[in-house]
Protein backbone atom coordinates (compact mmCIF):
# COMPACT_ATOMS: atom_id res chain seq x y z
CA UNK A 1 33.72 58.56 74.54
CA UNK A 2 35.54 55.40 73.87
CA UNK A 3 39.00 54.68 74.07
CA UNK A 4 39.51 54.83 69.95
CA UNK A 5 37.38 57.96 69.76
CA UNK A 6 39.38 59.60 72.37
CA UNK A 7 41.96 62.31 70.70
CA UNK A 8 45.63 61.09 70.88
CA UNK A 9 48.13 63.57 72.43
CA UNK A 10 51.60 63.20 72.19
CA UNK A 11 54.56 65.29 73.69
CA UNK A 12 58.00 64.94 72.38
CA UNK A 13 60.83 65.18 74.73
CA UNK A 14 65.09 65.08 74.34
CA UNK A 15 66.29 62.10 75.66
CA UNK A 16 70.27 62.26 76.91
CA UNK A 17 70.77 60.58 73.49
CA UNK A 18 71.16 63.32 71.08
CA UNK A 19 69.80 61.04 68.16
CA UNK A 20 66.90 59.63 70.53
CA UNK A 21 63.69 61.23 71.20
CA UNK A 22 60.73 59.86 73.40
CA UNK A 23 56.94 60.36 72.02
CA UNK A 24 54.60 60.52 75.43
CA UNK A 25 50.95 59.23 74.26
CA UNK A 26 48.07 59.37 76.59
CA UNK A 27 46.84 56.19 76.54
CA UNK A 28 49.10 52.78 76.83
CA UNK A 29 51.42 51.79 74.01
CA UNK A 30 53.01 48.16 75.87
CA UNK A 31 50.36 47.34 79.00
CA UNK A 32 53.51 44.95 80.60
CA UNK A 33 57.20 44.71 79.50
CA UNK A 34 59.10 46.22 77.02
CA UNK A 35 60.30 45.82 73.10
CA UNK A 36 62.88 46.74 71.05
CA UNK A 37 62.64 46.85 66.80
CA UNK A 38 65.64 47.43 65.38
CA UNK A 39 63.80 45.99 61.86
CA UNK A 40 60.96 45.09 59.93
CA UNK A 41 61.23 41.35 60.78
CA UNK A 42 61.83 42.09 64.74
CA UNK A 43 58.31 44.33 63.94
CA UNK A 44 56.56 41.76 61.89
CA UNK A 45 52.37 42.14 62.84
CA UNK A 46 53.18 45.13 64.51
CA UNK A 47 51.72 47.93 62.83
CA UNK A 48 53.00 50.68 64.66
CA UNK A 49 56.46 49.82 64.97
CA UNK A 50 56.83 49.23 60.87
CA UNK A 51 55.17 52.48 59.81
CA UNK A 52 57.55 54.48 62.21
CA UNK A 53 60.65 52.13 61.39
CA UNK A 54 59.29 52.85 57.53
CA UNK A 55 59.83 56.36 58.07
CA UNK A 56 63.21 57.86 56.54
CA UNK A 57 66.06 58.15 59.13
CA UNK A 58 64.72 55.92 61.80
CA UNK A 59 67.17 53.37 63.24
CA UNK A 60 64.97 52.19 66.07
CA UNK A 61 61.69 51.94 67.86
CA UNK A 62 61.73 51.47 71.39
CA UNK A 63 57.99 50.65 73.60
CA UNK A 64 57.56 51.30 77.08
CA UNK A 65 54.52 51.69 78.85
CA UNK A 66 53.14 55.06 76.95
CA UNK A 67 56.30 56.01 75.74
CA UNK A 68 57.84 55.44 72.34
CA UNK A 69 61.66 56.18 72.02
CA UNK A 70 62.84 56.71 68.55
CA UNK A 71 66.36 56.55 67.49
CA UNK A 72 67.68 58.20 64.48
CA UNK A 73 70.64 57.71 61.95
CA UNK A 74 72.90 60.41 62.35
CA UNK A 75 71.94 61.97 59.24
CA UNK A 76 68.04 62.47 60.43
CA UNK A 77 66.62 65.61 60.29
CA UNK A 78 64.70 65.89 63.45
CA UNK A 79 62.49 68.64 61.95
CA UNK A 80 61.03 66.55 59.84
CA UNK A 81 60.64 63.67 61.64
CA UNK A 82 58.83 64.94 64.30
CA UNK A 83 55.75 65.49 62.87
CA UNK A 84 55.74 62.38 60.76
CA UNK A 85 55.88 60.24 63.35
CA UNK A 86 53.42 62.38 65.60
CA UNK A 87 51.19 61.70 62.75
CA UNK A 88 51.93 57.72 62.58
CA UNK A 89 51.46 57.88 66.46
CA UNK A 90 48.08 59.72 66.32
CA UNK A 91 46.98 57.45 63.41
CA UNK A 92 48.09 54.05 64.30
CA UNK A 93 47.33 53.86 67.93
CA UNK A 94 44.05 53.63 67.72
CA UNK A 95 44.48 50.11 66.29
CA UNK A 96 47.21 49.40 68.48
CA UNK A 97 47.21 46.59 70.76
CA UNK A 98 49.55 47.29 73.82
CA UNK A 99 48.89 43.53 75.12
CA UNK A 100 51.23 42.30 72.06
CA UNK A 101 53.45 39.64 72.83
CA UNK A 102 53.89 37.50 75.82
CA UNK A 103 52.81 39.11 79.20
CA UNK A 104 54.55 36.42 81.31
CA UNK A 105 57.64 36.14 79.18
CA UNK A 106 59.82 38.02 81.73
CA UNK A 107 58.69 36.50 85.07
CA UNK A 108 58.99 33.27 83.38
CA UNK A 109 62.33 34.07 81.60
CA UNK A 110 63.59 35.82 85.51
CA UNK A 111 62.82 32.81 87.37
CA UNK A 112 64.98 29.79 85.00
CA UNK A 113 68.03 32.29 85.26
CA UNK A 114 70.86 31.21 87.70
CA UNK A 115 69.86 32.95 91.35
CA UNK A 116 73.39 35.07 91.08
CA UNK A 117 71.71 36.50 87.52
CA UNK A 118 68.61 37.14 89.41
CA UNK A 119 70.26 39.10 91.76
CA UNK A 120 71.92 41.30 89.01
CA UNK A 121 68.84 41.81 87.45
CA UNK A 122 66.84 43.03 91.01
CA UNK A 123 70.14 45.85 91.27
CA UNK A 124 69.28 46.67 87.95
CA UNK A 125 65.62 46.88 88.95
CA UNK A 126 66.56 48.65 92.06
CA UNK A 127 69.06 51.28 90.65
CA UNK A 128 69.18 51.80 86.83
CA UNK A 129 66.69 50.82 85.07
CA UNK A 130 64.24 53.13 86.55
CA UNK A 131 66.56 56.06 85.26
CA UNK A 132 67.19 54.58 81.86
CA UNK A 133 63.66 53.95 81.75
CA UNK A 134 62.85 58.03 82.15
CA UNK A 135 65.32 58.42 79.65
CA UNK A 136 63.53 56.20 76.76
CA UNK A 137 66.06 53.64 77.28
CA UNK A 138 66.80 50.15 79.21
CA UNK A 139 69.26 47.89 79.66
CA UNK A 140 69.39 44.04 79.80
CA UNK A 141 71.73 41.03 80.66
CA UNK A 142 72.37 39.35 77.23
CA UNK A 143 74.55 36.45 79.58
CA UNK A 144 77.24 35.85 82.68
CA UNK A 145 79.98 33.86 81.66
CA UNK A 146 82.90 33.62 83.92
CA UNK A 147 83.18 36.71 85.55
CA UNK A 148 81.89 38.42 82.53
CA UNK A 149 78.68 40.13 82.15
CA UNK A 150 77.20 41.04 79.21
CA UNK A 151 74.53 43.50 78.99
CA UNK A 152 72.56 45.16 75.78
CA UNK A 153 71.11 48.75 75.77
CA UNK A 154 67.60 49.62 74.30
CA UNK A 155 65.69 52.14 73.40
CA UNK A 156 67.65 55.66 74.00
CA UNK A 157 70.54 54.23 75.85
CA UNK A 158 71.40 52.20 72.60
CA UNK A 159 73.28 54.54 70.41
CA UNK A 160 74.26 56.78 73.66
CA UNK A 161 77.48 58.29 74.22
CA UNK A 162 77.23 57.77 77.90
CA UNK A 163 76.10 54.36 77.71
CA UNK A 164 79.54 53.31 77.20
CA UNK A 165 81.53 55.69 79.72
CA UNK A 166 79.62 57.00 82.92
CA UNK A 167 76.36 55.13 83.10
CA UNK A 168 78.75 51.74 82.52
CA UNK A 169 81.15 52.87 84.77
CA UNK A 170 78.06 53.38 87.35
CA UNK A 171 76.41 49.80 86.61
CA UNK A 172 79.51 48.13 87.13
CA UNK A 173 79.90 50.05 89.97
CA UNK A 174 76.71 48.88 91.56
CA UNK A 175 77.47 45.45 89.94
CA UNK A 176 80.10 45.00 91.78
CA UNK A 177 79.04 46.09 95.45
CA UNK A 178 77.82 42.19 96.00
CA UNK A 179 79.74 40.81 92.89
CA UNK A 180 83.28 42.07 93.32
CA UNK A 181 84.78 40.47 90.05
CA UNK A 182 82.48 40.78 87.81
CA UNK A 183 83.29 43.36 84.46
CA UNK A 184 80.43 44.67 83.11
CA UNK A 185 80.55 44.36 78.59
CA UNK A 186 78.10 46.25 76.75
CA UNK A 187 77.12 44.32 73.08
């Protein structure tokens, strides 16, 4: 049985987000990386990604390894979107390409940042993201500028009430253990 002829299975689970839910597949939905669609044009050639943006109430479409996080509006009615994008999930994978985009982009884009930016990002690596990651979420440094670091949520994490009290509070926290100045700004 091949890979396309192979039924899809997918398992919905809560994320800490109460408008965020992650769709488990069993088979691979992003082989390396991650990706964010907030929008048709950020999904353009994407199939998957605009059929479950297309669907009524999502805000976002979040890809990570076999998981895809969904965000909704607030006025989504998780009953119903469930099952609709179950069935975009079971129908569209098949034709899915999880080695879309550029698998080197963020070893290449990790080694021309400044080496104290490196080091934030290895923390992250370290500590966080792994967490955020389980949730259907991630986080990354937008830029450092002065003793300002600004970091964007994804996925889960991105409309989360926690993203901007406790889990900031604890990435700032960790931040700051080699980095004693620095504020941590969500955008």
């Amino acid at each position: 049985m091949t890979e396309t002829e192979k039924e899809i299975l997918v398992q919905i689970q809560p994320t800490p987000n109460p408008m965020a839910w992650k769709f488990i597949v069993n088979r691979p939905v992003l082989t390396e990386g991650k990706a964010s669609f907030s929008n048709t044009d950020e999904a353009y050639g994407n199939r998957l990604a605009l059929d479950l943006l297309s669907l009524d109430g999502v805000k976002q479409v979040h890809f990570f390894q076999n998981v895809i996080t969904i965000t909704g509006r607030l006025d989504v009615d998780e009953f119903q979107l469930h099952p609709q994008a179950t069935s975009v999930i079971q129908t569209r994978l098949p034709a899915h390409n999880p080695d879309f985009g550029k698998k080197d982009a963020l070893k290449s884009k990790r080694e021309s940042l400044p080496p104290d930016v490196r080091r934030m990002e290895e923390i992250l690596d370290n500590t966080v993201r792994p967490g955020l990651q389980g949730d259907g979420g991630d986080i990354e440094i937008v830029k450092l500028d002065e003793k300002k670091l600004y970091v964007h949520y994804e996925g889960a994490c991105g409309t989360c009430p926690s993203s901007t009290t406790a889990t900031l509070q604890a990435i700032e926290g960790l931040i700051r253990e080699e980095f004693p100045e620095i504020e941590v700004i969500p955008i």
